[in-house]
PDB file of N, CA and C in Angstrom:
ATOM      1  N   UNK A   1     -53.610 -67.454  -0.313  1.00  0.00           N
ATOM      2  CA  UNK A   1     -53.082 -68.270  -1.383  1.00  0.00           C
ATOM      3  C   UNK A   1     -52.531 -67.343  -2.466  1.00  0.00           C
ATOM      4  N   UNK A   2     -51.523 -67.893  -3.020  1.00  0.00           N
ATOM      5  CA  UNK A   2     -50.864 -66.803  -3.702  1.00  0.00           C
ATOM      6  C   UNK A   2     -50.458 -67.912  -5.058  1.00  0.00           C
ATOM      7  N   UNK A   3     -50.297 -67.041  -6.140  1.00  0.00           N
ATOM      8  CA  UNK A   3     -49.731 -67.673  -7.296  1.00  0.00           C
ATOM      9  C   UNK A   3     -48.104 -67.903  -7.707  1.00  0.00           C
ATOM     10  N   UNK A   4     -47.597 -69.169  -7.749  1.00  0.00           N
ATOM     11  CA  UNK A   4     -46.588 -69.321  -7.283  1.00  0.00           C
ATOM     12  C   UNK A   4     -45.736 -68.962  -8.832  1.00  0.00           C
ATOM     13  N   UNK A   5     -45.104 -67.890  -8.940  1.00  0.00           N
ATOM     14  CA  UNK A   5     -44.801 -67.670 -10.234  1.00  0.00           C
ATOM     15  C   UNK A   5     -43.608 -68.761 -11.287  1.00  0.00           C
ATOM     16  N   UNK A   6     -42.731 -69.164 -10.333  1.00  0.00           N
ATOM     17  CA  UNK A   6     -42.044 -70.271 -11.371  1.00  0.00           C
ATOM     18  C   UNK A   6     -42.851 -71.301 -11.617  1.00  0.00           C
ATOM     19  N   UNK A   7     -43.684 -71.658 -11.462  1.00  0.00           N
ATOM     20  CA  UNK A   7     -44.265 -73.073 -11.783  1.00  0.00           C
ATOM     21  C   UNK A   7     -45.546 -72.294 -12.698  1.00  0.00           C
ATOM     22  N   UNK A   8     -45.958 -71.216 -12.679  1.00  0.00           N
ATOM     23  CA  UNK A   8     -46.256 -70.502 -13.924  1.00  0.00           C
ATOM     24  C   UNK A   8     -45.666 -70.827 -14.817  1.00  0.00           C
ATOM     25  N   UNK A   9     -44.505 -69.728 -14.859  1.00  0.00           N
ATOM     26  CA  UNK A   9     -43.539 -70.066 -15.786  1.00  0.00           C
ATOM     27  C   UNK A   9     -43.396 -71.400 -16.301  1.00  0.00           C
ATOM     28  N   UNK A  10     -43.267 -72.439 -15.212  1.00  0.00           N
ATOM     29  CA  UNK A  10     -42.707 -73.605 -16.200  1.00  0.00           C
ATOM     30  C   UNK A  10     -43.716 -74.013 -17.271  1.00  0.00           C
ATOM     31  N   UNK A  11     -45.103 -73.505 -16.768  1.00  0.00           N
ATOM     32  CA  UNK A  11     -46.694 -74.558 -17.153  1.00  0.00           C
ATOM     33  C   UNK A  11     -46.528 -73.391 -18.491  1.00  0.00           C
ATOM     34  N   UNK A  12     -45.907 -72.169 -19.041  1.00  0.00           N
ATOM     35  CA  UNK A  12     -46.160 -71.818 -19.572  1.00  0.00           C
ATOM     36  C   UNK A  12     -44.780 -71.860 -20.944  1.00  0.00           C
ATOM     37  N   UNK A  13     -43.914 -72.434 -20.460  1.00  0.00           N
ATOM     38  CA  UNK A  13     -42.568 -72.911 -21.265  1.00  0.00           C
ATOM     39  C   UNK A  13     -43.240 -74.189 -22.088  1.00  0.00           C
ATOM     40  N   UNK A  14     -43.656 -75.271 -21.070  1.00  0.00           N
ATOM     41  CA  UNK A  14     -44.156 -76.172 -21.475  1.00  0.00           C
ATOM     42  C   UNK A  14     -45.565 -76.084 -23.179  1.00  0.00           C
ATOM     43  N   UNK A  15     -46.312 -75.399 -22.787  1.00  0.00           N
ATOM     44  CA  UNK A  15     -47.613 -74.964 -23.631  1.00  0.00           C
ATOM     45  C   UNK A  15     -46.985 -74.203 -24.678  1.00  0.00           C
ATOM     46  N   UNK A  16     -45.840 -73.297 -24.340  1.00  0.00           N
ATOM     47  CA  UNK A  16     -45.685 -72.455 -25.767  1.00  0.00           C
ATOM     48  C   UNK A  16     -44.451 -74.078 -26.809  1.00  0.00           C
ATOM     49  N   UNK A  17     -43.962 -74.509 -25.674  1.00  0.00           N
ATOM     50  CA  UNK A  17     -43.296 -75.713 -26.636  1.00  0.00           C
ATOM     51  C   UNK A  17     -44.021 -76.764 -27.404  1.00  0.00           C
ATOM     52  N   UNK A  18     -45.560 -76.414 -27.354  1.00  0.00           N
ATOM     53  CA  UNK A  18     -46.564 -77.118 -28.019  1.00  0.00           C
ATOM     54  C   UNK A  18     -47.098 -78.759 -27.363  1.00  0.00           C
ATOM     55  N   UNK A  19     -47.257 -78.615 -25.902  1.00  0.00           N
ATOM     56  CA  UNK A  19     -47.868 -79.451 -25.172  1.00  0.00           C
ATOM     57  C   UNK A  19     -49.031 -78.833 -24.156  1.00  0.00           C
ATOM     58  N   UNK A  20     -50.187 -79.499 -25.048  1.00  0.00           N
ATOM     59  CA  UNK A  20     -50.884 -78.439 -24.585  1.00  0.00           C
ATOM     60  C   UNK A  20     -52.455 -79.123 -23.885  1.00  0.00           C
ATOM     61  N   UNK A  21     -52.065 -80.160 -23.382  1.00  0.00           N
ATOM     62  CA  UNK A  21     -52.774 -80.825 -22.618  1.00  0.00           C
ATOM     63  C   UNK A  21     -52.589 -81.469 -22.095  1.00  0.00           C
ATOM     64  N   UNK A  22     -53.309 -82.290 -21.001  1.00  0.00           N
ATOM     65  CA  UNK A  22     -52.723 -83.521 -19.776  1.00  0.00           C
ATOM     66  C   UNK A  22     -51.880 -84.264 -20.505  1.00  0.00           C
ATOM     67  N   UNK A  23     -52.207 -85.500 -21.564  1.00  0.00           N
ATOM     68  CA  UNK A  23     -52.018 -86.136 -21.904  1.00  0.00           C
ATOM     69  C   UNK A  23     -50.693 -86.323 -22.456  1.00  0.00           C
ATOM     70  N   UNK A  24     -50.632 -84.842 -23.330  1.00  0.00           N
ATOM     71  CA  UNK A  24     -48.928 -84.893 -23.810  1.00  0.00           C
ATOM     72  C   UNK A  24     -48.231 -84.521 -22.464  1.00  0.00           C
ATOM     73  N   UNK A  25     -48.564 -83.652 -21.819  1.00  0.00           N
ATOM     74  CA  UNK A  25     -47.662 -83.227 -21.109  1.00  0.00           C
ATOM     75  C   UNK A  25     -46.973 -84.010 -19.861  1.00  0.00           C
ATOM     76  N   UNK A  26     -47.829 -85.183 -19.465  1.00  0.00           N
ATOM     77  CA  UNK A  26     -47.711 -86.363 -18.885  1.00  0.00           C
ATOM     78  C   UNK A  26     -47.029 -87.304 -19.611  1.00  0.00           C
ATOM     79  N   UNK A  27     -46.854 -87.202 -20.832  1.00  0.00           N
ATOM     80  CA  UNK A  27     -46.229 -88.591 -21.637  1.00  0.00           C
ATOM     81  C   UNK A  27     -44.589 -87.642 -21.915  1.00  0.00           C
ATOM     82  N   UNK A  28     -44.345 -86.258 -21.569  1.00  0.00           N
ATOM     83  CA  UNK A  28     -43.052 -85.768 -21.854  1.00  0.00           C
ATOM     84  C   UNK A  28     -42.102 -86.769 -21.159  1.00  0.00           C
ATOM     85  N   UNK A  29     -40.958 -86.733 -21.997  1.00  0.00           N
ATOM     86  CA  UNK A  29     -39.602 -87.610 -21.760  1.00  0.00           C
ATOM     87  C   UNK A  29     -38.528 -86.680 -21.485  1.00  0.00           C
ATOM     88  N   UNK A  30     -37.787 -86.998 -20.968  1.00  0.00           N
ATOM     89  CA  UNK A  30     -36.614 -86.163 -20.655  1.00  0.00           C
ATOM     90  C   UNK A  30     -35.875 -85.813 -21.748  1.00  0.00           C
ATOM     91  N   UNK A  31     -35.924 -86.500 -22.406  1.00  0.00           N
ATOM     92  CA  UNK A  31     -35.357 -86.018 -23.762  1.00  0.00           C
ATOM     93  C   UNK A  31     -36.142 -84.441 -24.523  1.00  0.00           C
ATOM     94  N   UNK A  32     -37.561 -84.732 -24.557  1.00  0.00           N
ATOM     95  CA  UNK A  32     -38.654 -83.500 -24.853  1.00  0.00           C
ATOM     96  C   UNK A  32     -38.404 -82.664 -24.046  1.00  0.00           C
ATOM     97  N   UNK A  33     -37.762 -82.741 -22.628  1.00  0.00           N
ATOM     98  CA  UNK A  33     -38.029 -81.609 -21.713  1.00  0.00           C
ATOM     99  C   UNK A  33     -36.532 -80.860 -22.273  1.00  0.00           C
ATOM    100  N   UNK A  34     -35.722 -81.462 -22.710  1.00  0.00           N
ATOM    101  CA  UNK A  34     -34.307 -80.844 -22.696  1.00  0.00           C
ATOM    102  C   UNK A  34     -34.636 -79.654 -23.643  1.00  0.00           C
ATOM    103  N   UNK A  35     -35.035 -79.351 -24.533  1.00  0.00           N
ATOM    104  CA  UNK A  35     -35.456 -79.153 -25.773  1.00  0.00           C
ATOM    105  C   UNK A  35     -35.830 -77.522 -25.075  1.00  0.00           C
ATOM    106  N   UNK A  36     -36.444 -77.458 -24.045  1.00  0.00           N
ATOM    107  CA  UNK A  36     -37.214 -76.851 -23.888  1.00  0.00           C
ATOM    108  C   UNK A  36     -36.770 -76.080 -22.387  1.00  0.00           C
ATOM    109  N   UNK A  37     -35.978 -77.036 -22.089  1.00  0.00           N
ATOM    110  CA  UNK A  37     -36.023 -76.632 -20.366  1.00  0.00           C
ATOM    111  C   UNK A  37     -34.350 -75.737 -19.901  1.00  0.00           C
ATOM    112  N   UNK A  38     -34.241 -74.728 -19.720  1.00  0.00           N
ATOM    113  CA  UNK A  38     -33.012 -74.174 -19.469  1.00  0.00           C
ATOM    114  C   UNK A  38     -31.602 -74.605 -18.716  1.00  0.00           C
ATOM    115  N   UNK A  39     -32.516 -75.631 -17.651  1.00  0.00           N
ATOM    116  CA  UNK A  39     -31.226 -76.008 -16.661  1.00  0.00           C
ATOM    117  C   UNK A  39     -32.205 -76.985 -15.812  1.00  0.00           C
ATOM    118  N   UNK A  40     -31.484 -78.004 -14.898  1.00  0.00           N
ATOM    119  CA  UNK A  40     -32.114 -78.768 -14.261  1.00  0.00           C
ATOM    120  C   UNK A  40     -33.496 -78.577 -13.239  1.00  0.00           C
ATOM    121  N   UNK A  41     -33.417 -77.523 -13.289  1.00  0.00           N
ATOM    122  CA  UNK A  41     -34.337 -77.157 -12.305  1.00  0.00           C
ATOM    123  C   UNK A  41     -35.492 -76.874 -13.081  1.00  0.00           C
ATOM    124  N   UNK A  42     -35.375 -76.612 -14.082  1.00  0.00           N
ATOM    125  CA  UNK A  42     -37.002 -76.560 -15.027  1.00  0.00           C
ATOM    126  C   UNK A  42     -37.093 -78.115 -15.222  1.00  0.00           C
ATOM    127  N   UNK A  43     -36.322 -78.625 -14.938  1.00  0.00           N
ATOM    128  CA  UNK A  43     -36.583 -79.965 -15.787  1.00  0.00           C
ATOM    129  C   UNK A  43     -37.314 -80.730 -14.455  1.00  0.00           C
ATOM    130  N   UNK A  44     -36.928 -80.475 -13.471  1.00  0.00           N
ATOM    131  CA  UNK A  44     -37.473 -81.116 -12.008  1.00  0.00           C
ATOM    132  C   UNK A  44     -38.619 -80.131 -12.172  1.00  0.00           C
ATOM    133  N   UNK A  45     -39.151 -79.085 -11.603  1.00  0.00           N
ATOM    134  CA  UNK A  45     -40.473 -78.281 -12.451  1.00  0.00           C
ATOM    135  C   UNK A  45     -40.981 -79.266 -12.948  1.00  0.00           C
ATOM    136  N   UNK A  46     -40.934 -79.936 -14.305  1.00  0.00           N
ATOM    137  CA  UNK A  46     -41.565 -80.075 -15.263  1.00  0.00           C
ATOM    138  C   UNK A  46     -42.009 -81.688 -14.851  1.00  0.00           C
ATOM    139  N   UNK A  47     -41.370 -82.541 -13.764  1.00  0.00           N
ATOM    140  CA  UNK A  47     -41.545 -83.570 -13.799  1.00  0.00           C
ATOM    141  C   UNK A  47     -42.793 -83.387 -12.251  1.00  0.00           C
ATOM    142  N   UNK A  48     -42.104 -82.161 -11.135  1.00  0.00           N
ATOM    143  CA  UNK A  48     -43.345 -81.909 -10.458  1.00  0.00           C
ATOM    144  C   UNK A  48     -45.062 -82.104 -11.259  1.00  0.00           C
ATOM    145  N   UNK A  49     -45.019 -81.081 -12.077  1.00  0.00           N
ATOM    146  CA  UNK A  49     -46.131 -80.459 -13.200  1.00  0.00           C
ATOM    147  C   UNK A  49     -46.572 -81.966 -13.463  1.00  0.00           C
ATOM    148  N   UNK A  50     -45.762 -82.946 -14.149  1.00  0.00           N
ATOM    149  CA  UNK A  50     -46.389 -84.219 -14.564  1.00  0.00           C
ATOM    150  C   UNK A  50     -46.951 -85.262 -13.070  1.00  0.00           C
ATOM    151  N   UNK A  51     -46.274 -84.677 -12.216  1.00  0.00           N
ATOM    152  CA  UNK A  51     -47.093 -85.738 -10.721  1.00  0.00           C
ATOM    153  C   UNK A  51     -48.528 -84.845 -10.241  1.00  0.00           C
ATOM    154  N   UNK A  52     -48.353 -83.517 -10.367  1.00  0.00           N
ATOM    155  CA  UNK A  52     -49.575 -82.625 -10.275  1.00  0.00           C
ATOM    156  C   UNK A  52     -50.549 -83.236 -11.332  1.00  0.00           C
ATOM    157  N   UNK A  53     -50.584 -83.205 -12.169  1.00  0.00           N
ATOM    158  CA  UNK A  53     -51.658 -83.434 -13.282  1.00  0.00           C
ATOM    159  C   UNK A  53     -51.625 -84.912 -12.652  1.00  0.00           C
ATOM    160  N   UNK A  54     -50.823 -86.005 -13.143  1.00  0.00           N
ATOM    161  CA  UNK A  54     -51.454 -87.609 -12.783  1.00  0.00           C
ATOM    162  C   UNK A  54     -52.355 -87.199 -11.441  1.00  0.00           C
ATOM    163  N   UNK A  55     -51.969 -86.662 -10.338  1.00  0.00           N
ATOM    164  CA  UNK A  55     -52.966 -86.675  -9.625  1.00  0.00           C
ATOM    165  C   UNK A  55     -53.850 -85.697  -8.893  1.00  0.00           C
ATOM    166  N   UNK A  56     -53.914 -84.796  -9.986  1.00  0.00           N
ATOM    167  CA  UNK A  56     -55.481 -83.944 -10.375  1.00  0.00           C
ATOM    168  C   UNK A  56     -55.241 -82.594  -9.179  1.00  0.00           C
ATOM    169  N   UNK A  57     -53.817 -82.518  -8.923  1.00  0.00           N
ATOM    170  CA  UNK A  57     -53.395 -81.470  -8.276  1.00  0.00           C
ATOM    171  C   UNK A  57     -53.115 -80.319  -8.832  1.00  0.00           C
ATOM    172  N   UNK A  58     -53.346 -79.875  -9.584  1.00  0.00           N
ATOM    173  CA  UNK A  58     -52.540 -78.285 -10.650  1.00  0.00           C
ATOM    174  C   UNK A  58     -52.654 -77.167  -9.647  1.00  0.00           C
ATOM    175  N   UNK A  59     -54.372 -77.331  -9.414  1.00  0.00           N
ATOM    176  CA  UNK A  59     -54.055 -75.677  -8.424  1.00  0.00           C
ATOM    177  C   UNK A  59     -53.141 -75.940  -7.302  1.00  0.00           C
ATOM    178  N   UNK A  60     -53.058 -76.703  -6.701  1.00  0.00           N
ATOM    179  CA  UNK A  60     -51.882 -76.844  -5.584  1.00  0.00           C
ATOM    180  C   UNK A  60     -50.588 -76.532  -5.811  1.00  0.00           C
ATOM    181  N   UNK A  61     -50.029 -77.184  -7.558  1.00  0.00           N
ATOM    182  CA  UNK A  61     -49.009 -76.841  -7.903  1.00  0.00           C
ATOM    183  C   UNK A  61     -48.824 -75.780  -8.390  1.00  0.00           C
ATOM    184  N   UNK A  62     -49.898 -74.876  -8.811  1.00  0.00           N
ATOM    185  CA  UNK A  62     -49.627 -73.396  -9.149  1.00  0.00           C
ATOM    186  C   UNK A  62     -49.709 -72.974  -7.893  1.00  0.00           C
ATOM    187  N   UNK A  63     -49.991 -72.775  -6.866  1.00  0.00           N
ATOM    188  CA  UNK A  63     -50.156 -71.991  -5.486  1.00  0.00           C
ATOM    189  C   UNK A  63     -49.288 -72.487  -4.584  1.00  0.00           C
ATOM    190  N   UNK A  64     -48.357 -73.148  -4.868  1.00  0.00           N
ATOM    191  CA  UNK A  64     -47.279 -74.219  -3.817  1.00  0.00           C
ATOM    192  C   UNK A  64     -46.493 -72.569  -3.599  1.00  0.00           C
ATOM    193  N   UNK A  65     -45.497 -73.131  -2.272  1.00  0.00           N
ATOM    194  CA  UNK A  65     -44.648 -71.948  -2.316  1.00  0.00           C
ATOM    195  C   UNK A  65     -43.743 -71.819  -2.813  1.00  0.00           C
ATOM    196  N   UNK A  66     -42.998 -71.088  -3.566  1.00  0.00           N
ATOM    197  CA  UNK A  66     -41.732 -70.775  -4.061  1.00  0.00           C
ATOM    198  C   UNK A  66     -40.314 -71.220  -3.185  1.00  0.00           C
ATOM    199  N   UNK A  67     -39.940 -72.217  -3.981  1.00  0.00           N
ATOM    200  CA  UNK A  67     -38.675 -72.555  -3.179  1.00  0.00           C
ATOM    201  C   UNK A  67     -37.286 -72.463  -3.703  1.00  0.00           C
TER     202      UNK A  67
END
């Protein structure tokens, strides 16, 4: 198992943009993600990250493979 470094990255774009728990980070809107997110592909990231957390998956989504 290996640590999948963009989805690092994203979990860590997200937290320094001041969401810093399930709750906000599950209630982000696409609008909040723009703010924050470089290009579409962080923004898909970021909506993965919110289906990981609703269902209590994170380490999976940090250890997924790099695609």
């Amino acid at each position: 198992m290996t640590i999948n470094n963009r989805n690092l990255s994203i979990l860590r774009k997200v937290v320094e943009a001041g969401y810093v728990d399930e709750k906000t980070i599950s209630g982000l809107s696409a609008e909040d993600m723009v703010g924050f997110c470089k290009d579409l592909r962080d923004i898909k990231a970021v909506i993965e990250l919110q289906k990981a957390i609703k269902s209590g998956a994170i380490i999976a989504f940090l250890t997924s493979k790099e695609g």
